[in-house]
PDB file of N, CA and C in Angstrom:
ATOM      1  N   UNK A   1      11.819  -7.059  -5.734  1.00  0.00           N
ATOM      2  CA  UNK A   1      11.843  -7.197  -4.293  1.00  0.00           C
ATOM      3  C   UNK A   1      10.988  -6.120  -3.629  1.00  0.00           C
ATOM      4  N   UNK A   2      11.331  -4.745  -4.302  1.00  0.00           N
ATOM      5  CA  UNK A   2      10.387  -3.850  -3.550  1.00  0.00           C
ATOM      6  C   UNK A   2       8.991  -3.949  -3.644  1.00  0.00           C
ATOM      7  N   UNK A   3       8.310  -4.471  -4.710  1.00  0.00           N
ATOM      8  CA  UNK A   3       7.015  -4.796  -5.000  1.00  0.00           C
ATOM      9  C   UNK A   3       6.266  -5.672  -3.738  1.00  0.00           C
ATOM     10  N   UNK A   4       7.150  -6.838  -3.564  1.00  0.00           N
ATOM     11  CA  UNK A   4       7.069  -7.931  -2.455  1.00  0.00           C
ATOM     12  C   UNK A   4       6.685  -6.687  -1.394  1.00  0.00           C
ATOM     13  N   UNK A   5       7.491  -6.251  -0.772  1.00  0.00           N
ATOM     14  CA  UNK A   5       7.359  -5.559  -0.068  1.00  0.00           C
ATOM     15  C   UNK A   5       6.135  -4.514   0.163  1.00  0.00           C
ATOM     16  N   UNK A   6       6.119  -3.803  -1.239  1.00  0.00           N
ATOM     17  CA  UNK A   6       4.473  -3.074  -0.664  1.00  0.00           C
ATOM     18  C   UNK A   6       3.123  -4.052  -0.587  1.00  0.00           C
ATOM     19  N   UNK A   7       3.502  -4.982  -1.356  1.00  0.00           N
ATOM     20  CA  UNK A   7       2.681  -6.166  -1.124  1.00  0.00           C
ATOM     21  C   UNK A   7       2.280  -6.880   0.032  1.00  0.00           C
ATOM     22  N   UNK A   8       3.223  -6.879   1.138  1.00  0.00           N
ATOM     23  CA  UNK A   8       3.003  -7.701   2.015  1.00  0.00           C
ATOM     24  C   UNK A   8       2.209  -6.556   3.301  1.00  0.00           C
ATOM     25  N   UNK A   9       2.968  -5.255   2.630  1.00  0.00           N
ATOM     26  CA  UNK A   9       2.504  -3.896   4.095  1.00  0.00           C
ATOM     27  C   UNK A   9       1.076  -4.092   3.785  1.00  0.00           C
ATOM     28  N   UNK A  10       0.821  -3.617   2.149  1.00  0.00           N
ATOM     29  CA  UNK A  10      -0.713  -3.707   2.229  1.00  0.00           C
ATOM     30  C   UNK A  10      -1.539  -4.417   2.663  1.00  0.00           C
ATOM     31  N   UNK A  11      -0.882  -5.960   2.575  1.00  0.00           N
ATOM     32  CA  UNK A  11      -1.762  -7.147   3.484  1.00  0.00           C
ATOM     33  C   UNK A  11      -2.171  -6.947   4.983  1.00  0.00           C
ATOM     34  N   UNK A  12      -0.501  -6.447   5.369  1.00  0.00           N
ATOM     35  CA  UNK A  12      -0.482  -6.510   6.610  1.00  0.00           C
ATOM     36  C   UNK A  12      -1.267  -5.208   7.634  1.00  0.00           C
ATOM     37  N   UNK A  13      -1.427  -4.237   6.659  1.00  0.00           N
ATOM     38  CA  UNK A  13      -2.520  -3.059   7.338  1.00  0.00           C
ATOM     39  C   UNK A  13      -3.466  -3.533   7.268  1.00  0.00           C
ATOM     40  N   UNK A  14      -4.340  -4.379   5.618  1.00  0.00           N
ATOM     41  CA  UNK A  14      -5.784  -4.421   5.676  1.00  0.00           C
ATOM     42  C   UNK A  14      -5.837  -5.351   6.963  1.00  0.00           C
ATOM     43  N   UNK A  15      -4.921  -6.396   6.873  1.00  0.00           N
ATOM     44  CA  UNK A  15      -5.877  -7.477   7.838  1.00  0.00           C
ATOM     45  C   UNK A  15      -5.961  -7.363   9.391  1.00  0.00           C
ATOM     46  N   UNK A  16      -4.899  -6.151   9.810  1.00  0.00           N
ATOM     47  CA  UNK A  16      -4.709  -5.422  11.001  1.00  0.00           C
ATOM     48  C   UNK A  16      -6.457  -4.381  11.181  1.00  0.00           C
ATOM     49  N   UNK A  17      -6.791  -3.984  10.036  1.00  0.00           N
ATOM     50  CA  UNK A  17      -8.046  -2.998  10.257  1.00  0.00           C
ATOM     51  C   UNK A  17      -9.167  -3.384  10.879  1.00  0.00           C
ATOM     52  N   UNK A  18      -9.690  -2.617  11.693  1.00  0.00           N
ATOM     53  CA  UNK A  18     -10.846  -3.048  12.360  1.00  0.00           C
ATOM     54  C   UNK A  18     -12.035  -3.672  11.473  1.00  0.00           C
ATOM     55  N   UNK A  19     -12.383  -2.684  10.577  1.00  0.00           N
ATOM     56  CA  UNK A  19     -13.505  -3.872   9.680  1.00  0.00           C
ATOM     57  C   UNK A  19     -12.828  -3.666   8.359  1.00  0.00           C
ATOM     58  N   UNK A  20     -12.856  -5.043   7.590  1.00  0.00           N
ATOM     59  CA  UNK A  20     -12.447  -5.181   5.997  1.00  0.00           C
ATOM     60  C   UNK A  20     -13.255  -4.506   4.978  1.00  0.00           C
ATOM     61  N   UNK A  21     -13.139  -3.523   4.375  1.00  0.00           N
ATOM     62  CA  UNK A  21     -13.964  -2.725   3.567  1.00  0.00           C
ATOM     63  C   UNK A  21     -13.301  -2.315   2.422  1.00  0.00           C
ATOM     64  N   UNK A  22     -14.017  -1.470   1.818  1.00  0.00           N
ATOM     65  CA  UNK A  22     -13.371  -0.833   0.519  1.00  0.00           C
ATOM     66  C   UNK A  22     -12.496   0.583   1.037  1.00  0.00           C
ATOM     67  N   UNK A  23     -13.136   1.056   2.595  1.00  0.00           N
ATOM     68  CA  UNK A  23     -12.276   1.955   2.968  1.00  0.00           C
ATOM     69  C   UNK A  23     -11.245   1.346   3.551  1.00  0.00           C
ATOM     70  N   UNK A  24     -11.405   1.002   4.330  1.00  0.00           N
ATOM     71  CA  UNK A  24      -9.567   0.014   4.542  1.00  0.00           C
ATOM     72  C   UNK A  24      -8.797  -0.554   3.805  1.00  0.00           C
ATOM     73  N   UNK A  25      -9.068  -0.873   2.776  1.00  0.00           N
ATOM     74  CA  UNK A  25      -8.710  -1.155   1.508  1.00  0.00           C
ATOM     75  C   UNK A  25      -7.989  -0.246   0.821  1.00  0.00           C
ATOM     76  N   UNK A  26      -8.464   1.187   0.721  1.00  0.00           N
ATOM     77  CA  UNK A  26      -8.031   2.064   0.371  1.00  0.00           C
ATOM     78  C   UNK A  26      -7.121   2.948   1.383  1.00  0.00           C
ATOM     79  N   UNK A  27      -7.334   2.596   2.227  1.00  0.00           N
ATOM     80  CA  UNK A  27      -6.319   3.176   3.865  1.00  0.00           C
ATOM     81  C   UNK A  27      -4.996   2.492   3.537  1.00  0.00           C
ATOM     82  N   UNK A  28      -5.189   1.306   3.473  1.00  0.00           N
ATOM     83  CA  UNK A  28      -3.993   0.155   3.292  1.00  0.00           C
ATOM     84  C   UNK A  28      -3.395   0.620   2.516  1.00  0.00           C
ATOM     85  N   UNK A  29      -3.832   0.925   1.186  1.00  0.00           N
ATOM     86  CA  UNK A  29      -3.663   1.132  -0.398  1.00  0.00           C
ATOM     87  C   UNK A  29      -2.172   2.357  -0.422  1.00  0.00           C
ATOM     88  N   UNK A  30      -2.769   3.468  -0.058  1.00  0.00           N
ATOM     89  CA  UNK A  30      -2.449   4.291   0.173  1.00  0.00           C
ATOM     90  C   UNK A  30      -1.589   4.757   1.524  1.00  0.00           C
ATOM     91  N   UNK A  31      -1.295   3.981   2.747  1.00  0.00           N
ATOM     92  CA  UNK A  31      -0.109   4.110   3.425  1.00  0.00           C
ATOM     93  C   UNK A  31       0.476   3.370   3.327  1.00  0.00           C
ATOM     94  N   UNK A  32       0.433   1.722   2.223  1.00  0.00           N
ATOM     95  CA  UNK A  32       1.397   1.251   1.931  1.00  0.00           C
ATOM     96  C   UNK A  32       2.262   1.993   0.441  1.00  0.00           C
ATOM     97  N   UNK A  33       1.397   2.908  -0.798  1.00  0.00           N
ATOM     98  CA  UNK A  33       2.285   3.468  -1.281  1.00  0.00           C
ATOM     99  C   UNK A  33       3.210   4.918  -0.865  1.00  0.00           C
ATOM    100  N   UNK A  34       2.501   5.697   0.185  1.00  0.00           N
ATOM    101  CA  UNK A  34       3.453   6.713   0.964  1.00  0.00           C
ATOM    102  C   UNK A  34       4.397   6.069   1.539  1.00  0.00           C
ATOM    103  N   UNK A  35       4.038   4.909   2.313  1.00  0.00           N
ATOM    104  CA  UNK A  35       5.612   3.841   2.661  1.00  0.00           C
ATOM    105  C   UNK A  35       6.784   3.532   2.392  1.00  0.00           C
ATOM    106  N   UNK A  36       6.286   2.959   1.022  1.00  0.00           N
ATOM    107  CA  UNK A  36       7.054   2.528  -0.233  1.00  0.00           C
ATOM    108  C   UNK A  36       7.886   3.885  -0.626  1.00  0.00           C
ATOM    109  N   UNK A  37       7.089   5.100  -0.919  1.00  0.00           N
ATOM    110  CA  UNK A  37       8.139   6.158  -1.412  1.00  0.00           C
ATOM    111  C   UNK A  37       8.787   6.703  -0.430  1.00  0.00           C
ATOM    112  N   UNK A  38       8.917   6.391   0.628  1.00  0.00           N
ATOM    113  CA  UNK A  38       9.684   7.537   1.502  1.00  0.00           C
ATOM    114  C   UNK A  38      10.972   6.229   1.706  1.00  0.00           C
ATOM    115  N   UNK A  39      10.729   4.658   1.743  1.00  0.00           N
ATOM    116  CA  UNK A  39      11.728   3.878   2.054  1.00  0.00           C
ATOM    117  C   UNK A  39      12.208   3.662   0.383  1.00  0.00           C
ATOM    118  N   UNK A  40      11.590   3.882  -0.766  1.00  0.00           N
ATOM    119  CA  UNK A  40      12.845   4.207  -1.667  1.00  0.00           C
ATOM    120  C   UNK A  40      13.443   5.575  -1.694  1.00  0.00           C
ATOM    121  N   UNK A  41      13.134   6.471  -1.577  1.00  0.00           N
ATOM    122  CA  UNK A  41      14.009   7.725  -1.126  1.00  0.00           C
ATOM    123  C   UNK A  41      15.513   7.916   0.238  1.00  0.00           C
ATOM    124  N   UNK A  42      14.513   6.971   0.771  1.00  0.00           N
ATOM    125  CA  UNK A  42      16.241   6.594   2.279  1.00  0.00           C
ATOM    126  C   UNK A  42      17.088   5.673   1.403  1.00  0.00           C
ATOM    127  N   UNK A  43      16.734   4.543   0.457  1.00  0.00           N
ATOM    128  CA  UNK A  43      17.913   4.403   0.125  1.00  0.00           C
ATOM    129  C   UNK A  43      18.114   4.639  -1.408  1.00  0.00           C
ATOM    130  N   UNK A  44      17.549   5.599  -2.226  1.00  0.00           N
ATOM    131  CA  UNK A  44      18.341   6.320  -3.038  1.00  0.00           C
ATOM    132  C   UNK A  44      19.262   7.198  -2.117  1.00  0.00           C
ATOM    133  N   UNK A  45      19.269   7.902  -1.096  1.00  0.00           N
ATOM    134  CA  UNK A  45      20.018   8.551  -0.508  1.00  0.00           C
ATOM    135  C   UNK A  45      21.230   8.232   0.406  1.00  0.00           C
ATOM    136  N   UNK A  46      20.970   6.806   0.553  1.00  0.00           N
ATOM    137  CA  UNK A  46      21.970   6.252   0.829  1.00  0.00           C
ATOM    138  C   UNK A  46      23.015   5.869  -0.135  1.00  0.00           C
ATOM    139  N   UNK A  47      22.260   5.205  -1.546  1.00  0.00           N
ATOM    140  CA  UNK A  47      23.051   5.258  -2.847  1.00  0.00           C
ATOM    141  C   UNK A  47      23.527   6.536  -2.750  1.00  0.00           C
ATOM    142  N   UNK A  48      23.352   7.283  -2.791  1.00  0.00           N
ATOM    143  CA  UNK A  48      23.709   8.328  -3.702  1.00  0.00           C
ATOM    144  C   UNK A  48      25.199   8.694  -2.709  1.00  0.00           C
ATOM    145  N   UNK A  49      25.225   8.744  -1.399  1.00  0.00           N
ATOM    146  CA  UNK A  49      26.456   9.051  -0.845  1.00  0.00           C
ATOM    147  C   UNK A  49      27.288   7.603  -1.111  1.00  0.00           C
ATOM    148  N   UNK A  50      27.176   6.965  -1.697  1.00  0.00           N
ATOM    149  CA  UNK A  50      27.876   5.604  -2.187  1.00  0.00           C
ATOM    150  C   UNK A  50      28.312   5.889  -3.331  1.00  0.00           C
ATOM    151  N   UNK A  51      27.802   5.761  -4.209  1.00  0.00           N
ATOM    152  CA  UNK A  51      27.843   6.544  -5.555  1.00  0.00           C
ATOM    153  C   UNK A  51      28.235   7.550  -6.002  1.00  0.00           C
ATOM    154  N   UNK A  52      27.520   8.476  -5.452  1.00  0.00           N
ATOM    155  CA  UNK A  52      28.106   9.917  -5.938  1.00  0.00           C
ATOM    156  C   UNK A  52      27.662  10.677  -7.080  1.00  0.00           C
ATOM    157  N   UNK A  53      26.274  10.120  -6.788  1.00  0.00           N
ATOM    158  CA  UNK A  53      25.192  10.334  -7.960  1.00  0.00           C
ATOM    159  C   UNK A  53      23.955  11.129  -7.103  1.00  0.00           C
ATOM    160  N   UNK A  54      23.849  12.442  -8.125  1.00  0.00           N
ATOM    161  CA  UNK A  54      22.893  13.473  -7.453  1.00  0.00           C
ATOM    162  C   UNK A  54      21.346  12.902  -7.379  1.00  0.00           C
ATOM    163  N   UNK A  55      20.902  13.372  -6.253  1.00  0.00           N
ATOM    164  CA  UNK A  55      19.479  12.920  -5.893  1.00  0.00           C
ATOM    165  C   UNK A  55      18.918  14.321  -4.790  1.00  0.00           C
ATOM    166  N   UNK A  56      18.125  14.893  -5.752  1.00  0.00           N
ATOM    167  CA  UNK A  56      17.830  16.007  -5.452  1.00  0.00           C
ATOM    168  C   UNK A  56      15.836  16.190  -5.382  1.00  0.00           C
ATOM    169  N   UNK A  57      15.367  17.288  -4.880  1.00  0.00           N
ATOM    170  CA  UNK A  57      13.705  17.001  -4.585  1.00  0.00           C
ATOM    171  C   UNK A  57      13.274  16.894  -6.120  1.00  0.00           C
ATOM    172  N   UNK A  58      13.364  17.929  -7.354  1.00  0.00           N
ATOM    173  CA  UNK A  58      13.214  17.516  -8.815  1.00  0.00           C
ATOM    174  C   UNK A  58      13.246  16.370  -9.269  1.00  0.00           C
ATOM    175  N   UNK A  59      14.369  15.052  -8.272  1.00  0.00           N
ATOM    176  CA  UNK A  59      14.802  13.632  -9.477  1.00  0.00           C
ATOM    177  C   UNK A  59      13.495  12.886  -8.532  1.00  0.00           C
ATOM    178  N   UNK A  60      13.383  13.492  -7.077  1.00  0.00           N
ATOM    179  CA  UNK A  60      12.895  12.406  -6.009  1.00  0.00           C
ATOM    180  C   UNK A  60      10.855  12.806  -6.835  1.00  0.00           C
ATOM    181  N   UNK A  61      10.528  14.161  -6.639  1.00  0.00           N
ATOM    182  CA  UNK A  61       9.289  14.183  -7.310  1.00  0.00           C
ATOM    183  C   UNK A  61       9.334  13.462  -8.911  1.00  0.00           C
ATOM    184  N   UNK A  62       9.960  13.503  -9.495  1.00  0.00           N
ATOM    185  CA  UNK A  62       9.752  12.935 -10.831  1.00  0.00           C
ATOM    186  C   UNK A  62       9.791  11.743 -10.938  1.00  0.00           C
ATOM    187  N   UNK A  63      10.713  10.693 -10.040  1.00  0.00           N
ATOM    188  CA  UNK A  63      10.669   9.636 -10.255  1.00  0.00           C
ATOM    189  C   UNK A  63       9.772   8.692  -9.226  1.00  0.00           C
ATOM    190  N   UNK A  64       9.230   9.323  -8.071  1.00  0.00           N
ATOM    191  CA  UNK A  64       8.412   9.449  -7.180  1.00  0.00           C
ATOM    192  C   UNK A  64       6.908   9.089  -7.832  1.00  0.00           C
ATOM    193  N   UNK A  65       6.440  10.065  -8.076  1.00  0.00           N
ATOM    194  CA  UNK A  65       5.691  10.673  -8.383  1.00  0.00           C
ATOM    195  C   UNK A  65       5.043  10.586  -9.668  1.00  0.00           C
ATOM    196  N   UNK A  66       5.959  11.404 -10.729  1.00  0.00           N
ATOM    197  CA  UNK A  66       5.262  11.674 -12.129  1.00  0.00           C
ATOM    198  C   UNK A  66       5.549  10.559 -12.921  1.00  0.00           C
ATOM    199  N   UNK A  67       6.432   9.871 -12.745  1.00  0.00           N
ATOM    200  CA  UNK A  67       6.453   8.369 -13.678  1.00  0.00           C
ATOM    201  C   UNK A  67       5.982   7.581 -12.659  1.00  0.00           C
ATOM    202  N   UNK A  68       5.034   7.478 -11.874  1.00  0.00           N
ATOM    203  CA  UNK A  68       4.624   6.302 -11.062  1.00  0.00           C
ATOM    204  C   UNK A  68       2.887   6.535 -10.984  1.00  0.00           C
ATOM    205  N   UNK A  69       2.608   7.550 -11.403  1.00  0.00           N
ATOM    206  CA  UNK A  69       1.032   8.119 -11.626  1.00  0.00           C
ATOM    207  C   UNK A  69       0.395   6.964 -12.343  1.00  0.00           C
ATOM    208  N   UNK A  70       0.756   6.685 -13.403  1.00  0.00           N
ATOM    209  CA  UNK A  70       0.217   5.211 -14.096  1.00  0.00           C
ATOM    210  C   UNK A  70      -0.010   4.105 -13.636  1.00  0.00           C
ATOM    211  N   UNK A  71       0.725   3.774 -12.736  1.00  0.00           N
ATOM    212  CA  UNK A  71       0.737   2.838 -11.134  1.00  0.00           C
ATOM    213  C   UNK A  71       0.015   2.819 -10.571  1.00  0.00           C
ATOM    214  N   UNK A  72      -0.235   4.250  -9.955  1.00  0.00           N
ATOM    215  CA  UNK A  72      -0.934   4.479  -8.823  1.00  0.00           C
ATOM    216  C   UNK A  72      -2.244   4.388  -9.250  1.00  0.00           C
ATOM    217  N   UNK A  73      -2.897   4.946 -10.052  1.00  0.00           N
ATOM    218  CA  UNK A  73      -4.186   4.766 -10.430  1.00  0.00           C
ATOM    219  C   UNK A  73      -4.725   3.241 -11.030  1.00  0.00           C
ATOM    220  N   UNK A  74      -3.467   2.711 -11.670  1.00  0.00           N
ATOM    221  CA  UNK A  74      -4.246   1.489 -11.628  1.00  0.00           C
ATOM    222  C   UNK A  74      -4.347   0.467 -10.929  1.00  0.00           C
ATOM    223  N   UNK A  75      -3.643   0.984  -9.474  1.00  0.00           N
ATOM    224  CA  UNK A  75      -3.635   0.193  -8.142  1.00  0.00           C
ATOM    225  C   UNK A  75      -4.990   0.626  -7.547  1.00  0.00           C
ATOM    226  N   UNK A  76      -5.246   1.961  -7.659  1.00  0.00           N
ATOM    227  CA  UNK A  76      -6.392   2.496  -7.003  1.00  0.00           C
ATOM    228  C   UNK A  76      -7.918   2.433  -7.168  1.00  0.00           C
ATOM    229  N   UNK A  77      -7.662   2.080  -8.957  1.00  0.00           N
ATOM    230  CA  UNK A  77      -8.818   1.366  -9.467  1.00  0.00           C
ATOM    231  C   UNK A  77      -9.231  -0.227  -9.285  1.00  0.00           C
ATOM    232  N   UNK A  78      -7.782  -0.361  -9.710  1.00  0.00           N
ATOM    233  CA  UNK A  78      -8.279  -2.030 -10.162  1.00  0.00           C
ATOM    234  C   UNK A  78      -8.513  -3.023  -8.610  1.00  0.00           C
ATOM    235  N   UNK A  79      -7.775  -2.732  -7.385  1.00  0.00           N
ATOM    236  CA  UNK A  79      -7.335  -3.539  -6.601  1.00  0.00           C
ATOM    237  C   UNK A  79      -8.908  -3.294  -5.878  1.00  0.00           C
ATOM    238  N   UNK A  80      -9.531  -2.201  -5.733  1.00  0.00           N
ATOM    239  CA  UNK A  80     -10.754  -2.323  -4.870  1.00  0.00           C
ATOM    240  C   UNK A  80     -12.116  -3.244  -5.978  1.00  0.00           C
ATOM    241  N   UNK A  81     -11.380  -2.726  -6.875  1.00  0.00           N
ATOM    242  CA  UNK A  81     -12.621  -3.511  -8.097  1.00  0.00           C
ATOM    243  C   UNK A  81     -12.745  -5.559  -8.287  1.00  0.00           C
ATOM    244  N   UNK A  82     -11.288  -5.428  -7.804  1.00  0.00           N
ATOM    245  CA  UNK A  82     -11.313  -7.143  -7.650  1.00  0.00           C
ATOM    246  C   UNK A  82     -11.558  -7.526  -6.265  1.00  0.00           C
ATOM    247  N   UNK A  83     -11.365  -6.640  -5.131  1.00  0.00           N
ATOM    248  CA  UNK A  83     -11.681  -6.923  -4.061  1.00  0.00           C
ATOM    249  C   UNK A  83     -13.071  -7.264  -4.004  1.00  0.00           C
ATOM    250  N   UNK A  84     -13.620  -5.945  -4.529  1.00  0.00           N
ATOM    251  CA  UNK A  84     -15.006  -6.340  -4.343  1.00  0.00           C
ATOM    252  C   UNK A  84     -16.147  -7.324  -4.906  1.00  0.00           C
ATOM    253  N   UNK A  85     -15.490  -7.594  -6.567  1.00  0.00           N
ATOM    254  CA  UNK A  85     -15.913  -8.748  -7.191  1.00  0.00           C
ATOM    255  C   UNK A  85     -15.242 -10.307  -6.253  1.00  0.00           C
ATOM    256  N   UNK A  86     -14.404 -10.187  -5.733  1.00  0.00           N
ATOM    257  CA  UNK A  86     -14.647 -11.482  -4.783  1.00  0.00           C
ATOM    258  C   UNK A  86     -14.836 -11.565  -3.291  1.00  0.00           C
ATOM    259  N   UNK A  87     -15.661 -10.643  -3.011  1.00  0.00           N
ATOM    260  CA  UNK A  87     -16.467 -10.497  -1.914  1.00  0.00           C
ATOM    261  C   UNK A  87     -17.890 -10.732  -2.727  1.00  0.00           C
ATOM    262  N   UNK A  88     -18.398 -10.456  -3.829  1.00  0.00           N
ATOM    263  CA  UNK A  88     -19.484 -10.635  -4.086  1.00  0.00           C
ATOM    264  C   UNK A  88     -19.506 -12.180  -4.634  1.00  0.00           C
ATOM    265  N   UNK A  89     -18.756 -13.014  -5.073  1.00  0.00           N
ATOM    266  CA  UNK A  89     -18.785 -14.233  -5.299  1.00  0.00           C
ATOM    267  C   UNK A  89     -18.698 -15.117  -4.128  1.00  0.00           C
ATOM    268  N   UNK A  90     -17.954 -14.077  -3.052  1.00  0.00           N
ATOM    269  CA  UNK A  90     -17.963 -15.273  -2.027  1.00  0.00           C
ATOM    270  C   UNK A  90     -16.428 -15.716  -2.068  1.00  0.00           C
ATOM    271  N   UNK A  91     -15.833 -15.641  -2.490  1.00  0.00           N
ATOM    272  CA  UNK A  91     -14.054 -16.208  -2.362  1.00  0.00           C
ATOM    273  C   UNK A  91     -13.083 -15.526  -1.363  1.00  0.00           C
ATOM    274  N   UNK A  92     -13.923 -14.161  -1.098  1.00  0.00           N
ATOM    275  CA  UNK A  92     -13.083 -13.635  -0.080  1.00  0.00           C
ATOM    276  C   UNK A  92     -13.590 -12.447   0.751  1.00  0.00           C
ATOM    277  N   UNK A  93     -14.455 -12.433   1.555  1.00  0.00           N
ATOM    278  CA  UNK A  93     -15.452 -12.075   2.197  1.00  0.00           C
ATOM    279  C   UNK A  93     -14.774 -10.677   3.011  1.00  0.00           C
ATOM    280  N   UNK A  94     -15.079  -9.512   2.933  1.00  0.00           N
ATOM    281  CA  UNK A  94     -15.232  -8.673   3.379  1.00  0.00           C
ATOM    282  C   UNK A  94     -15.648  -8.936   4.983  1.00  0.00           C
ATOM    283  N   UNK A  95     -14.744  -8.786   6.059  1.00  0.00           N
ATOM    284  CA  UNK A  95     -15.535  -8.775   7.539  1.00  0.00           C
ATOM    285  C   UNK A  95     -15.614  -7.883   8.330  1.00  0.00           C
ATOM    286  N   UNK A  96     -16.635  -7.831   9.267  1.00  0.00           N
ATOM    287  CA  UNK A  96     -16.600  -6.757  10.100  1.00  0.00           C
ATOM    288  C   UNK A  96     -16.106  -7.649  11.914  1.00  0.00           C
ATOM    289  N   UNK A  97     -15.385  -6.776  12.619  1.00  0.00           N
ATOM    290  CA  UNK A  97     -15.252  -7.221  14.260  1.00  0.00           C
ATOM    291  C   UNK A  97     -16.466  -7.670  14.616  1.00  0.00           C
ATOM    292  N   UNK A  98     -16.482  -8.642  15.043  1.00  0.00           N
ATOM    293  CA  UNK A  98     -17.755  -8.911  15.853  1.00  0.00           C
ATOM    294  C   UNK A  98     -17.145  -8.063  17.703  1.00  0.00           C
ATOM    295  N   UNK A  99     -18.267  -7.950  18.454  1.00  0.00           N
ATOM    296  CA  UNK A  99     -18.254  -7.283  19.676  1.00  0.00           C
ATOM    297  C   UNK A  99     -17.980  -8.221  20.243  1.00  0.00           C
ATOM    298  N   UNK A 100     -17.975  -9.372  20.261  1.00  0.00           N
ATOM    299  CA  UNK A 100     -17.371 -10.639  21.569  1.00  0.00           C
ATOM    300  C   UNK A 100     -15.867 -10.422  21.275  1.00  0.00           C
ATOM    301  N   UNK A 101     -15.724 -10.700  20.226  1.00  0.00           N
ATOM    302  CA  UNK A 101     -13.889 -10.961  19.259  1.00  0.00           C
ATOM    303  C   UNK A 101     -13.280  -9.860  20.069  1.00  0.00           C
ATOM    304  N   UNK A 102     -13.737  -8.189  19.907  1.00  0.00           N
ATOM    305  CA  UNK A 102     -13.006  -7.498  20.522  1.00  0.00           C
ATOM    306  C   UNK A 102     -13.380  -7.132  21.812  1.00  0.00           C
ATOM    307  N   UNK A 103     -14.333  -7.576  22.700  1.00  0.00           N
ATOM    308  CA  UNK A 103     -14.123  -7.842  24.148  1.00  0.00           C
ATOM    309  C   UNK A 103     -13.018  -8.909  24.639  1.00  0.00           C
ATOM    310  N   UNK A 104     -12.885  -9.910  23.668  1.00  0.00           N
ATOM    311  CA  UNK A 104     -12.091 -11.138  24.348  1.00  0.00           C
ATOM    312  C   UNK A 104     -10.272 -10.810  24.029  1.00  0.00           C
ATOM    313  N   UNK A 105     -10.354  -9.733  22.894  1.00  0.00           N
ATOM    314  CA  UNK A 105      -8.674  -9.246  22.612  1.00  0.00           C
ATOM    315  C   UNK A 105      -8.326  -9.826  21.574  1.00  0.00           C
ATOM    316  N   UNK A 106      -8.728 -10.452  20.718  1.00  0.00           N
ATOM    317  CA  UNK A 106      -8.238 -11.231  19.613  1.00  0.00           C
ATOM    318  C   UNK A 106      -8.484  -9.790  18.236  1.00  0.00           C
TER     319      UNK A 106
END
């Protein structure tokens, strides 16, 4: 379920960005995984006063963090690398604002 979830933020920043790029891409990328860790940390911490199971900055960086490094990099690699192979085929085109689009508010 949580996956869904960074899944849909990331959609929902890139296609919010002013132009579709490999830097917005990576904007997206990256405040949808700071997202993701701070809303599993509110509710490990909510578990944890449920539970009664310690959750301390050591469990939150380690499980955060140092077991999720493998993740992160191959989100950071791979996702701009397919982006951009189907922008270059044509299946999913990279755009920029045109100046009418954002005079008219859309």
């Amino acid at each position: 379920m949580s996956w869904r979830l960074t899944v849909a933020s990331r959609a929902f920043l890139y296609n919010r960005s002013r132009w579709q790029c490999v830097v917005a891409l990576y904007r997206a990328l990256l405040a949808a995984m700071v997202g993701g860790r701070i809303v599993w940390a509110a509710v490990r911490v909510v578990m944890t006063g449920v539970a009664s199971v310690p959750f301390t900055w050591q469990i939150f960086l380690t499980e955060a963090l140092v077991n999720a490094i493998p993740g992160i990099i191959l989100q950071l690699v791979f996702i701009p690398v397919l982006m951009v192979a189907l922008d270059r085929t044509g299946m999913v085109r990279f755009r920029r604002e045109q100046a009418g689009t954002q005079a008219a508010g859309n």
